[in-house]
Protein backbone atom coordinates (compact mmCIF):
# COMPACT_ATOMS: atom_id res chain seq x y z
CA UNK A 1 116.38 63.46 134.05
CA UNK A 2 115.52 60.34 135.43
CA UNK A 3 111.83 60.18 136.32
CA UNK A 4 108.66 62.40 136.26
CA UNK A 5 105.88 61.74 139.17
CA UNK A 6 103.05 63.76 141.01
CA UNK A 7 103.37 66.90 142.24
CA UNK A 8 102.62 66.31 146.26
CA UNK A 9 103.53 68.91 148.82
CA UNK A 10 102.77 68.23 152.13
CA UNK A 11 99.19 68.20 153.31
CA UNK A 12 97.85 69.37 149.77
CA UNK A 13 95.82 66.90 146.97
CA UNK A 14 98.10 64.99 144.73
CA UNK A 15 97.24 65.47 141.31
CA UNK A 16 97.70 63.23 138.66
CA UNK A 17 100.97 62.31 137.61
CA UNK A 18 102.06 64.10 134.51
CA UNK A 19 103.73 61.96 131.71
CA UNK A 20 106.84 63.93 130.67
CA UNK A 21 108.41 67.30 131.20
CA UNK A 22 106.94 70.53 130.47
CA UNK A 23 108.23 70.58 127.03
CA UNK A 24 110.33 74.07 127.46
CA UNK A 25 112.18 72.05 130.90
CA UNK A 26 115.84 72.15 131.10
CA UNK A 27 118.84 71.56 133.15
CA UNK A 28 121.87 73.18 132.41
CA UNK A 29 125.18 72.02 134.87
CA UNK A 30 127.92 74.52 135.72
CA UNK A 31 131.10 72.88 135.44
CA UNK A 32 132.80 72.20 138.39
CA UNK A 33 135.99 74.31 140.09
CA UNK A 34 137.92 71.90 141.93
CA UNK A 35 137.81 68.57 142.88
CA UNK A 36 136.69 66.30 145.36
CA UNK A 37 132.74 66.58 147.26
CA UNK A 38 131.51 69.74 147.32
CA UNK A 39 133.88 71.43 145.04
CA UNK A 40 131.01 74.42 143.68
CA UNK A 41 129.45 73.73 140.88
CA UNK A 42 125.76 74.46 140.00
CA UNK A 43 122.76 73.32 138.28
CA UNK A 44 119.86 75.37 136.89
CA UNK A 45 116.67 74.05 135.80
CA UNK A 46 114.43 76.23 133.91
CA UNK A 47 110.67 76.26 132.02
CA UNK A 48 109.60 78.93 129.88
CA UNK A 49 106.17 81.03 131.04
CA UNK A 50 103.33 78.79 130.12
CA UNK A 51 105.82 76.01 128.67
CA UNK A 52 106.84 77.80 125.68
CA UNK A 53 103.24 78.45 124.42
CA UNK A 54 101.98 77.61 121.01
CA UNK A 55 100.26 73.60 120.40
CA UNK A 56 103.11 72.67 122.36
CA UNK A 57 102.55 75.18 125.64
CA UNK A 58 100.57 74.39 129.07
CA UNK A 59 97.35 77.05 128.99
CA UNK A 60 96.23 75.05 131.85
CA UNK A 61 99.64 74.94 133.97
CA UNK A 62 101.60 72.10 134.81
CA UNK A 63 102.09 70.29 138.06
CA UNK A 64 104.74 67.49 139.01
CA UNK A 65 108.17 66.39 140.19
CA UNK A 66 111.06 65.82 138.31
CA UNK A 67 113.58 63.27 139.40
CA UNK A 68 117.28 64.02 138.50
CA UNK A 69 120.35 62.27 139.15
CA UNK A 70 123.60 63.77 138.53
CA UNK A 71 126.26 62.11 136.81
CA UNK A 72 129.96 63.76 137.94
CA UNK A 73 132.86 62.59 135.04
CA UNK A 74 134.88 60.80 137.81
CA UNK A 75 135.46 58.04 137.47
CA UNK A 76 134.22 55.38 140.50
CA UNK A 77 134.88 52.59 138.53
CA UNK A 78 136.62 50.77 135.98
CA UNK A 79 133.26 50.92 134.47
CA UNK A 80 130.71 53.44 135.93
CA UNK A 81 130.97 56.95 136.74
CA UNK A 82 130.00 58.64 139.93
CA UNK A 83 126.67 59.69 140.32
CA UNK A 84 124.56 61.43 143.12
CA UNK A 85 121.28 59.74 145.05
CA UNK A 86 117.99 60.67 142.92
CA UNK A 87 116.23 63.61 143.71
CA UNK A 88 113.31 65.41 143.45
CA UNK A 89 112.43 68.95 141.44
CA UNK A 90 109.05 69.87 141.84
CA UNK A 91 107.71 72.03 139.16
CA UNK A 92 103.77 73.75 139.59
CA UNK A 93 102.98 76.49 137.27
CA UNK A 94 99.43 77.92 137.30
CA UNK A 95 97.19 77.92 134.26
CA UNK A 96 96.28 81.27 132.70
């Protein structure tokens, strides 16, 4: 995770932008099956019904956009692995 920001779909109010995660988030990466671009793997991202509950849950939902960058184990480099372009999860979950 790279970066969290407002949530903002189009022609709709942009709420504040929340400070972290919903703290139940997560990302879990499927490895891949081949190699090369576009060789199938997948990612899942995942928050638990009203984040997990408890002093730590979201009663009051939880709007905002996740940034993510992937980082493959290739190689580009002597010194970096390959990684994708940033993008953009968004994540609203109503209160109640």
């Amino acid at each position: 995770m790279l970066s969290v920001g407002p949530y903002c779909p189009p022609n709709y109010y942009c709420g504040a932008a929340p400070t972290t995660p919903p703290t139940t988030f997560s990302a879990v990466a499927t490895p891949v099956k081949g190699s090369g671009a576009q060789s199938g793997g997948t990612v899942t991202f995942a928050v638990q019904a009203d984040c997990g509950g408890g002093n730590n849950g979201c009663p009051s939902g939880y709007s905002g956009a996740i940034g993510v960058v992937l980082v493959d184990q290739a190689v580009c480099s002597p010194t970096t692995n390959c990684t994708s372009a940033t993008f953009m999860v968004d994540v609203y979950m109503a209160g109640g």
